[in-house]
C-alpha atoms as a PDB file:
ATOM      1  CA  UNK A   1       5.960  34.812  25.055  1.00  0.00           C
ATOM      2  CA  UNK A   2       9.029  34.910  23.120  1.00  0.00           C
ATOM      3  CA  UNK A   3      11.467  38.182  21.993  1.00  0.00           C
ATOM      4  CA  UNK A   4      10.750  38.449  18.470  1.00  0.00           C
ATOM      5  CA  UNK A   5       8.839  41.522  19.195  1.00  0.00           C
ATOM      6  CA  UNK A   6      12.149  43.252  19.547  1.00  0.00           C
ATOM      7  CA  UNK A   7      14.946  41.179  17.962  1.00  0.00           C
ATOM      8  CA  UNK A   8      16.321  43.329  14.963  1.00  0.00           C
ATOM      9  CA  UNK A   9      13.505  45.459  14.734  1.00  0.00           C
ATOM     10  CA  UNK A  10      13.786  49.363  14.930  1.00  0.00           C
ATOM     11  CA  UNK A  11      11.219  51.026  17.051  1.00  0.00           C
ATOM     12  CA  UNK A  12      10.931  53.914  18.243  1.00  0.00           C
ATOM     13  CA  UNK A  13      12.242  54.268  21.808  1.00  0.00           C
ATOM     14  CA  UNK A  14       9.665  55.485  23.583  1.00  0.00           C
ATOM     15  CA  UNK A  15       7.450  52.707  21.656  1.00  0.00           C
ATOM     16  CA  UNK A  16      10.537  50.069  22.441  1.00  0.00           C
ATOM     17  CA  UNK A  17       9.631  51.118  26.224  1.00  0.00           C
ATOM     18  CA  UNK A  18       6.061  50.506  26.297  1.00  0.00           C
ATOM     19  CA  UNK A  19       6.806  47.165  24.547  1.00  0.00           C
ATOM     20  CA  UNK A  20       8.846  46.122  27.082  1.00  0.00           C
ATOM     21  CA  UNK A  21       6.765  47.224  29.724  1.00  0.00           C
ATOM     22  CA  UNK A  22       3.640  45.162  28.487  1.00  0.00           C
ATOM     23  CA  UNK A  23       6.121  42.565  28.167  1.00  0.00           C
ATOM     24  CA  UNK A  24       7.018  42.074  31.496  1.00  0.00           C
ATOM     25  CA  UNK A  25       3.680  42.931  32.525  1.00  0.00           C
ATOM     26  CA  UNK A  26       2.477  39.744  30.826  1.00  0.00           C
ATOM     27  CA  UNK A  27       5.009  37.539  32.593  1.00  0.00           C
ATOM     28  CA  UNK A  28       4.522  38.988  36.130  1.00  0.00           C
ATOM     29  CA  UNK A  29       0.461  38.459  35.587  1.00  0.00           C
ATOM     30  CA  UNK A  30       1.345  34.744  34.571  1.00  0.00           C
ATOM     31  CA  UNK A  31       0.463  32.196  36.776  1.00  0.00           C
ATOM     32  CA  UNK A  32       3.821  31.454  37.783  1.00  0.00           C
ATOM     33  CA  UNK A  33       5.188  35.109  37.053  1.00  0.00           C
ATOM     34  CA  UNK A  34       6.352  36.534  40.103  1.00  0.00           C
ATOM     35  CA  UNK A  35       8.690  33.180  40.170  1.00  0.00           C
ATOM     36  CA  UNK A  36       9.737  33.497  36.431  1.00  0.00           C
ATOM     37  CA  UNK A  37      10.998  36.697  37.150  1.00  0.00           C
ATOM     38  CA  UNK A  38      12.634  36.314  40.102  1.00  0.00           C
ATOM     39  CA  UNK A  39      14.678  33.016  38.547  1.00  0.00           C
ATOM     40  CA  UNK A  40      15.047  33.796  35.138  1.00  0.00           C
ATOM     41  CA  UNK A  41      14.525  30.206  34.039  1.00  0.00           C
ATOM     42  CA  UNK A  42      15.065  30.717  30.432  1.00  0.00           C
ATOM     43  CA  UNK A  43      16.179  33.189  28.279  1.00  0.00           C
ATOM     44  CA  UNK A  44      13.132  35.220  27.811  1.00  0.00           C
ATOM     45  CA  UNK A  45      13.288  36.487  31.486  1.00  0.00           C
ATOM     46  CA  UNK A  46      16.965  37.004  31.142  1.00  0.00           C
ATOM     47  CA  UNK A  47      17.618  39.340  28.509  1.00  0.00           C
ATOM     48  CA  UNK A  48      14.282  41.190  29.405  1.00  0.00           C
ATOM     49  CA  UNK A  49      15.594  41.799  33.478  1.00  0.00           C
ATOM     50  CA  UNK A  50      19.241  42.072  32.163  1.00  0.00           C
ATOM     51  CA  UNK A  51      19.367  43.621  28.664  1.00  0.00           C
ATOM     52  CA  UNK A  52      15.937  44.878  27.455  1.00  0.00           C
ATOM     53  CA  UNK A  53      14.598  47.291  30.776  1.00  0.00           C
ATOM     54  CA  UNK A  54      17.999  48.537  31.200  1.00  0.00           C
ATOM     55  CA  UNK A  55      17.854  50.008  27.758  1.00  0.00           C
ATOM     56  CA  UNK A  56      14.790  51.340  28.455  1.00  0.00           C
ATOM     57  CA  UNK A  57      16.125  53.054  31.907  1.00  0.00           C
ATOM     58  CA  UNK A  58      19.000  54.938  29.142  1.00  0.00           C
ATOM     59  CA  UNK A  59      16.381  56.102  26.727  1.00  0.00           C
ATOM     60  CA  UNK A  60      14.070  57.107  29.580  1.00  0.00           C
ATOM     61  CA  UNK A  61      16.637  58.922  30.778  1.00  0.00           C
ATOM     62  CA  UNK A  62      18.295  60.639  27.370  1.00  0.00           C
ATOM     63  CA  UNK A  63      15.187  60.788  25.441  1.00  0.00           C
ATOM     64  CA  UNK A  64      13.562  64.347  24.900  1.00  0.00           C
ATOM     65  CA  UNK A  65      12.675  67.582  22.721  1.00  0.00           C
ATOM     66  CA  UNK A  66      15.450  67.713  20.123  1.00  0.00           C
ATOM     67  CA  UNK A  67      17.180  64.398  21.214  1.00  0.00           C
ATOM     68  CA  UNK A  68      14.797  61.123  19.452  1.00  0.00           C
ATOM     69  CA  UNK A  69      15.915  57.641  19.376  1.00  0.00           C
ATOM     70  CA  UNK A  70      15.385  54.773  17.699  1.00  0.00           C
ATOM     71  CA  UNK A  71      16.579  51.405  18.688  1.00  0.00           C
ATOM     72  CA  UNK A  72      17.229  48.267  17.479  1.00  0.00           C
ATOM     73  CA  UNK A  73      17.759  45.453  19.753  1.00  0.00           C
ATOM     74  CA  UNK A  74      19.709  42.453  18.586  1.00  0.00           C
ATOM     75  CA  UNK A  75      19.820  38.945  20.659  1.00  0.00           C
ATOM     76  CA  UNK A  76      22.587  37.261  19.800  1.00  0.00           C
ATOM     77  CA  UNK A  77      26.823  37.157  20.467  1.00  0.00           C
ATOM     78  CA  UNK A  78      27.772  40.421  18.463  1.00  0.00           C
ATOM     79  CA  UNK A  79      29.612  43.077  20.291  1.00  0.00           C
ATOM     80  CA  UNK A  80      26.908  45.479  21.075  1.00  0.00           C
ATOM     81  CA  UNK A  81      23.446  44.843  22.341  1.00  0.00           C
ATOM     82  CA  UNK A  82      21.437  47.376  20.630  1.00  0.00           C
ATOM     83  CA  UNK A  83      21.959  50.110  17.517  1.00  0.00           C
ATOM     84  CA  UNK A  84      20.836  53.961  18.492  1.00  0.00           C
ATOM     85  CA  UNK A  85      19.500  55.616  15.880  1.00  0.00           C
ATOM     86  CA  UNK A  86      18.978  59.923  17.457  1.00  0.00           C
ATOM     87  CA  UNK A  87      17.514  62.745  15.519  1.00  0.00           C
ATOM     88  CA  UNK A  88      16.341  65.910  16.380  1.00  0.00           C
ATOM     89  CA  UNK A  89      18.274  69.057  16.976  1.00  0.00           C
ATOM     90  CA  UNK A  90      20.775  68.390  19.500  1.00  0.00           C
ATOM     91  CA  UNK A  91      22.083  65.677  16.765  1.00  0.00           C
ATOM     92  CA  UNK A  92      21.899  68.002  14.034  1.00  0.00           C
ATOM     93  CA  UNK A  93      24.137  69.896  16.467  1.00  0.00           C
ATOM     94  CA  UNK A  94      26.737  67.624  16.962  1.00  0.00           C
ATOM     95  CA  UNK A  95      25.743  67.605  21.159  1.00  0.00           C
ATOM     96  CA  UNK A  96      24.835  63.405  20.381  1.00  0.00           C
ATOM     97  CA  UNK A  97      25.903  61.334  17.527  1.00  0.00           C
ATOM     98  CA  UNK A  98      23.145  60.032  15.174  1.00  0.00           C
ATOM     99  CA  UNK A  99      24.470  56.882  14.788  1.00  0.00           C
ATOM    100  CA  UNK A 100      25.506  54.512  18.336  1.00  0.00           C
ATOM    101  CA  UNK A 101      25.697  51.584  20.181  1.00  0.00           C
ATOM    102  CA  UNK A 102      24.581  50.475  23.115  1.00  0.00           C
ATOM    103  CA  UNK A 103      26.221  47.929  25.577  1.00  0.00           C
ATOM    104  CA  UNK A 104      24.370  46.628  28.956  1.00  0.00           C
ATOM    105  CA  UNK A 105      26.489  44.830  31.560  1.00  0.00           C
ATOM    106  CA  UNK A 106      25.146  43.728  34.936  1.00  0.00           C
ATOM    107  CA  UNK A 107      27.339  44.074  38.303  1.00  0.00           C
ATOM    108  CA  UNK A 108      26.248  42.510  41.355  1.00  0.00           C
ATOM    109  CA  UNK A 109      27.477  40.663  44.633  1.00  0.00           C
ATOM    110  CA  UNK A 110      28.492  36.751  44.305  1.00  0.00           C
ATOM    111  CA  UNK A 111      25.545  35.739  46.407  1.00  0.00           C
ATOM    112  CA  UNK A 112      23.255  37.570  44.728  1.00  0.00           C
ATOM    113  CA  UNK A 113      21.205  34.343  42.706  1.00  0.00           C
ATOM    114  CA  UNK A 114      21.591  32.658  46.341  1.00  0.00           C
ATOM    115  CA  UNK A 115      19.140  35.781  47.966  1.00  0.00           C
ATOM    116  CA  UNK A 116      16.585  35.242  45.166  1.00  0.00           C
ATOM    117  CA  UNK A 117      16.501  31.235  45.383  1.00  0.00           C
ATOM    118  CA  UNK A 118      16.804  32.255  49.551  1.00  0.00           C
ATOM    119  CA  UNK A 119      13.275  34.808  49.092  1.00  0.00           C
ATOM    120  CA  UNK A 120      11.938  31.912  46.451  1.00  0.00           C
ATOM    121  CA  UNK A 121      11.969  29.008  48.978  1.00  0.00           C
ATOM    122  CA  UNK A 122      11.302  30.921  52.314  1.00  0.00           C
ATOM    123  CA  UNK A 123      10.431  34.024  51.356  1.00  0.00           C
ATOM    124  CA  UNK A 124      13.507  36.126  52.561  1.00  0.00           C
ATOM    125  CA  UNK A 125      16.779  36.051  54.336  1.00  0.00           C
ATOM    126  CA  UNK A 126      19.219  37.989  55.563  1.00  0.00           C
ATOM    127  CA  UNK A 127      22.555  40.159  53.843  1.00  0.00           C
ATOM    128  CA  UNK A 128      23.955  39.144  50.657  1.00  0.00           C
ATOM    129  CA  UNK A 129      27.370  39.019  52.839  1.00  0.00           C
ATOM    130  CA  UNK A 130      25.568  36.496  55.113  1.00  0.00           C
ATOM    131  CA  UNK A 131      24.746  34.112  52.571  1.00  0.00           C
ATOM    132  CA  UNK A 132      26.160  30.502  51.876  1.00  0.00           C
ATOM    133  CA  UNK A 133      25.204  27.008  50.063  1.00  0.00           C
ATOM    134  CA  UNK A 134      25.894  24.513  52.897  1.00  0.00           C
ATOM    135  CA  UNK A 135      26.850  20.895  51.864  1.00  0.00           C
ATOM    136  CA  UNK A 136      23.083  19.810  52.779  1.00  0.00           C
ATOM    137  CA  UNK A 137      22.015  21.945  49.249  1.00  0.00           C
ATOM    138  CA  UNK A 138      20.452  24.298  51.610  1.00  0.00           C
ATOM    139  CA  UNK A 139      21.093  28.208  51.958  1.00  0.00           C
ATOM    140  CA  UNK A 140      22.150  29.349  55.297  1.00  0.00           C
ATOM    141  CA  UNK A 141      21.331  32.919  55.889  1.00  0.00           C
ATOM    142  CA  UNK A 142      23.074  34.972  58.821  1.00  0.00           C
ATOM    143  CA  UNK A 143      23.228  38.074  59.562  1.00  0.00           C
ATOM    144  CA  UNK A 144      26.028  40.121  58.740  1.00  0.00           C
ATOM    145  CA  UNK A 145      26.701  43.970  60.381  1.00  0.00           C
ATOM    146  CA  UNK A 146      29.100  46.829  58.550  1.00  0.00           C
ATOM    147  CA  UNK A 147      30.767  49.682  59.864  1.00  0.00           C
ATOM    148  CA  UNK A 148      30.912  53.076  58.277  1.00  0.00           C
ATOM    149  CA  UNK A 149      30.532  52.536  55.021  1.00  0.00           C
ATOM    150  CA  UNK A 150      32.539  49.094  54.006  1.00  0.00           C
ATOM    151  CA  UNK A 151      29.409  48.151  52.152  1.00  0.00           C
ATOM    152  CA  UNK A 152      30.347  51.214  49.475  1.00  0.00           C
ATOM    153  CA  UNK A 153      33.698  49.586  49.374  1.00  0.00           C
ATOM    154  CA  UNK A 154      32.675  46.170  48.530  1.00  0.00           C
ATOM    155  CA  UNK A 155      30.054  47.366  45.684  1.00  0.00           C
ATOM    156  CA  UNK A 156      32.174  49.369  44.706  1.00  0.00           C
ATOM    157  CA  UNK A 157      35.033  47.058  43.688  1.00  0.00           C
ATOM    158  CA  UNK A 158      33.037  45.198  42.182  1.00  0.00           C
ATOM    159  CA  UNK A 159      31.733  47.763  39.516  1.00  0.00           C
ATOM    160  CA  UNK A 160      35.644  48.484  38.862  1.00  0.00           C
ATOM    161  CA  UNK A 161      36.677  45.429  37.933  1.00  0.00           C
ATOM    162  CA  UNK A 162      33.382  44.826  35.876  1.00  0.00           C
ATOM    163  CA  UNK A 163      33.983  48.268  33.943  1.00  0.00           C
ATOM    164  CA  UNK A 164      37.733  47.272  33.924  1.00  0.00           C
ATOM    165  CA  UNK A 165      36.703  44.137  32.020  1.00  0.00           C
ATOM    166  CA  UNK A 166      34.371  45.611  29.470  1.00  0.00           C
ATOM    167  CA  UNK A 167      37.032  48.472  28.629  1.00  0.00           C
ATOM    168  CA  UNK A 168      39.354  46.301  27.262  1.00  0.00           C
ATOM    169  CA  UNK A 169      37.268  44.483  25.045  1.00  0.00           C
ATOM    170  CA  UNK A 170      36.872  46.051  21.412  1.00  0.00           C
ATOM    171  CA  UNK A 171      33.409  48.053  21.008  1.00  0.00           C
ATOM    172  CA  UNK A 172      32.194  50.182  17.843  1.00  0.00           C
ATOM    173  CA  UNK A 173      32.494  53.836  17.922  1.00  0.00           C
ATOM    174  CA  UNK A 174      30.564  55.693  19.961  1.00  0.00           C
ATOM    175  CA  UNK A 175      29.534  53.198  22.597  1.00  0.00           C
ATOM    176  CA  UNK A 176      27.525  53.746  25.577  1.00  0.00           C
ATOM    177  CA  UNK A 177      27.919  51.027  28.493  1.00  0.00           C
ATOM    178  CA  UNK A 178      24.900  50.764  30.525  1.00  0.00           C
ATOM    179  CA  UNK A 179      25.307  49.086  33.801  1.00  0.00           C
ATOM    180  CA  UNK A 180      22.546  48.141  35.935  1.00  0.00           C
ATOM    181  CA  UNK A 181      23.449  47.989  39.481  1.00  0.00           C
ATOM    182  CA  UNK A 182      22.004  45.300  41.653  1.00  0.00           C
ATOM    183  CA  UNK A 183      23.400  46.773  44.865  1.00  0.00           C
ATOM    184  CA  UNK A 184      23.987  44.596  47.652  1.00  0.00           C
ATOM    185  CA  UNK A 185      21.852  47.025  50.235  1.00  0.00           C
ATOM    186  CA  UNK A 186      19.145  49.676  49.947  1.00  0.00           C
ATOM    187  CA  UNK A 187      21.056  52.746  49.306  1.00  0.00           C
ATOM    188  CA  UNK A 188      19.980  56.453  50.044  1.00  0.00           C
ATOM    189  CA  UNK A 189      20.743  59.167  47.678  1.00  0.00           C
ATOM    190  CA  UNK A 190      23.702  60.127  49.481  1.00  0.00           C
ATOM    191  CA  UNK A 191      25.567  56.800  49.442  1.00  0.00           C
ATOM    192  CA  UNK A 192      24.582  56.603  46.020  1.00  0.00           C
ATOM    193  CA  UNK A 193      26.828  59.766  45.389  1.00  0.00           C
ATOM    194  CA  UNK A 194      29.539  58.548  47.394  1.00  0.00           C
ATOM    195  CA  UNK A 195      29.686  55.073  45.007  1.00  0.00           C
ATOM    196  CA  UNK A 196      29.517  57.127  41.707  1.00  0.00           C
ATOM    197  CA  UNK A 197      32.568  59.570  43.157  1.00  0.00           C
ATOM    198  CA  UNK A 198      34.479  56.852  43.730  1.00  0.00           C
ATOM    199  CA  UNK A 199      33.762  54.581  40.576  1.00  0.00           C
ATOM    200  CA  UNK A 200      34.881  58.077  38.723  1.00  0.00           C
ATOM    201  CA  UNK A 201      38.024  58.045  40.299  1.00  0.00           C
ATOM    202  CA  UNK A 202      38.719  54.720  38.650  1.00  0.00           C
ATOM    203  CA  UNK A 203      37.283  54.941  35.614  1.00  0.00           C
ATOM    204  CA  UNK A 204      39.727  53.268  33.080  1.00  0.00           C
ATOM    205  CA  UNK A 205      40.931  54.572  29.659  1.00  0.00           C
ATOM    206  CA  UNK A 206      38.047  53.504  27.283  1.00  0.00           C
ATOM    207  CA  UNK A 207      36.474  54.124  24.299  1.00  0.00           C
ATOM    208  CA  UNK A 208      33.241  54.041  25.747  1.00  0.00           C
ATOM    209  CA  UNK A 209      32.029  57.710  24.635  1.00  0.00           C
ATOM    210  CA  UNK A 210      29.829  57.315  28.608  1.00  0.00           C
ATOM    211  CA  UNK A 211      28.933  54.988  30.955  1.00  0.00           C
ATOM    212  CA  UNK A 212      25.563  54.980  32.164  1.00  0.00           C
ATOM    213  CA  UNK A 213      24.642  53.886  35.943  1.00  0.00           C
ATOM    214  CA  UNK A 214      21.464  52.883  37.378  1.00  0.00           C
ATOM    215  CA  UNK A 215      20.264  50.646  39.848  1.00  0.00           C
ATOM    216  CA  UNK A 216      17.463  48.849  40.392  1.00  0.00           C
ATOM    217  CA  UNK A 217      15.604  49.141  43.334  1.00  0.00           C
ATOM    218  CA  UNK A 218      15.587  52.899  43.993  1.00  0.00           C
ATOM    219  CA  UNK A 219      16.037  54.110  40.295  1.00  0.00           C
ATOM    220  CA  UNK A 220      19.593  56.298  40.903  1.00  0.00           C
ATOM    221  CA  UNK A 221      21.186  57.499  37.558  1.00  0.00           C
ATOM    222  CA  UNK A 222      24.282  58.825  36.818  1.00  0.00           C
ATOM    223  CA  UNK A 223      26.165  59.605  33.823  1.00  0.00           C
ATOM    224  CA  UNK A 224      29.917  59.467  33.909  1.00  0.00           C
ATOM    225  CA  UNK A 225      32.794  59.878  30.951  1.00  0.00           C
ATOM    226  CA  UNK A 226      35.311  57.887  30.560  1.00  0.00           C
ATOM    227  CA  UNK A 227      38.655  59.213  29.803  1.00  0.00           C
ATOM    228  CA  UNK A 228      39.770  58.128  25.965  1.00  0.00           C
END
């Protein structure tokens, strides 16, 4: 299993998606998938949980009648993950540009890697708040309780000062960010809502032409636009 599949070759992107999807397919049927997956041991599992899928969420999302992609994925240090190549005629419109890139950043809480090594080695725990490496090399796990909505808060500045950090880096024209959301509890649509109002409050001068949200676990989108 390797990435050369997909490493500056332009496919389709409804093709690109099934690719990646028989992709991960493979790994999780492995004999030591589920594990693989969850720990990302090597770079295969990395940039498919943390680059490749959460390309696929955009075009899956942006993809229709008069709006085609093609994309070309590139693994390496450039300053762009993908190329976006869009036909049809919303593009012949001037609605999308034909030519873009594509940028995927990950937010998430600190603990995070500690709850998957945590569900690895004893099958769950509690709270990503609750979470600590004792001396010992083991993970203590405690439960942690919030009121109101503190746990919007905390998520929340963490997306702002991962956005912050990608808009003052140099991108080509025409960038979209994607950023996958590994939120640190189960949220329902409504809390969802409240997050994205507030991230759009922040939103920094960029020249990200959008910023696409999604996270993982219950598949919420949102589109927001930056101002330039």
């Amino acid at each position: 299993m390797d990435l050369s599949q997909f490493d500056d070759v332009l496919l389709d992107g409804l093709e690109f998606c099934s690719k990646v999807y028989a992709l991960f397919e493979e790994i999780r049927n492995s004999a030591d998938g589920t594990t693989r997956l969850r720990m990302r041991p090597t770079s295969v599992e990395k940039r498919l949980l943390e680059e490749l899928l959460p390309i696929c969420a955009y075009i899956q999302a942006s993809y229709r009648p008069g709006r085609y992609m093609s994309v070309r994925w590139k693994d390496g240090n450039q300053t762009y993950d993908a190329v976006l190549i869009q036909h049809g005629a919303y593009v012949s419109e001037n609605y999308y540009p034909p030519l873009c890139h594509i940028e995927v950043t990950c937010t998430m809480h600190r603990n995070e890697y500690l709850s998957r090594e945590l569900i690895e080695s004893k099958g769950g725990g509690f709270g990503l708040e609750g979470i600590k490496r004792l001396k010992s090399g083991e993970i203590e796990s405690v439960p942690v309780s919030y009121s109101n909505h503190d746990f919007i808060d905390s998520y929340n500045d963490i997306v702002r000062k991962q956005i912050a950090k990608k808009s003052a880096m140099p991108y080509p024209e025409n960038t979209t960010l994607i950023v996958q959301c590994t939120l640190n509890m189960p949220y329902l649509p409504n809390e969802w809502e409240e997050l994205m109002a507030r991230v759009a409050k922040e939103l920094p001068h960029s020249n990200f032409r959008e910023i696409f949200f999604y996270d993982t676990v219950s598949h919420h989108k949102k589109f927001l636009y930056p101002p330039r």
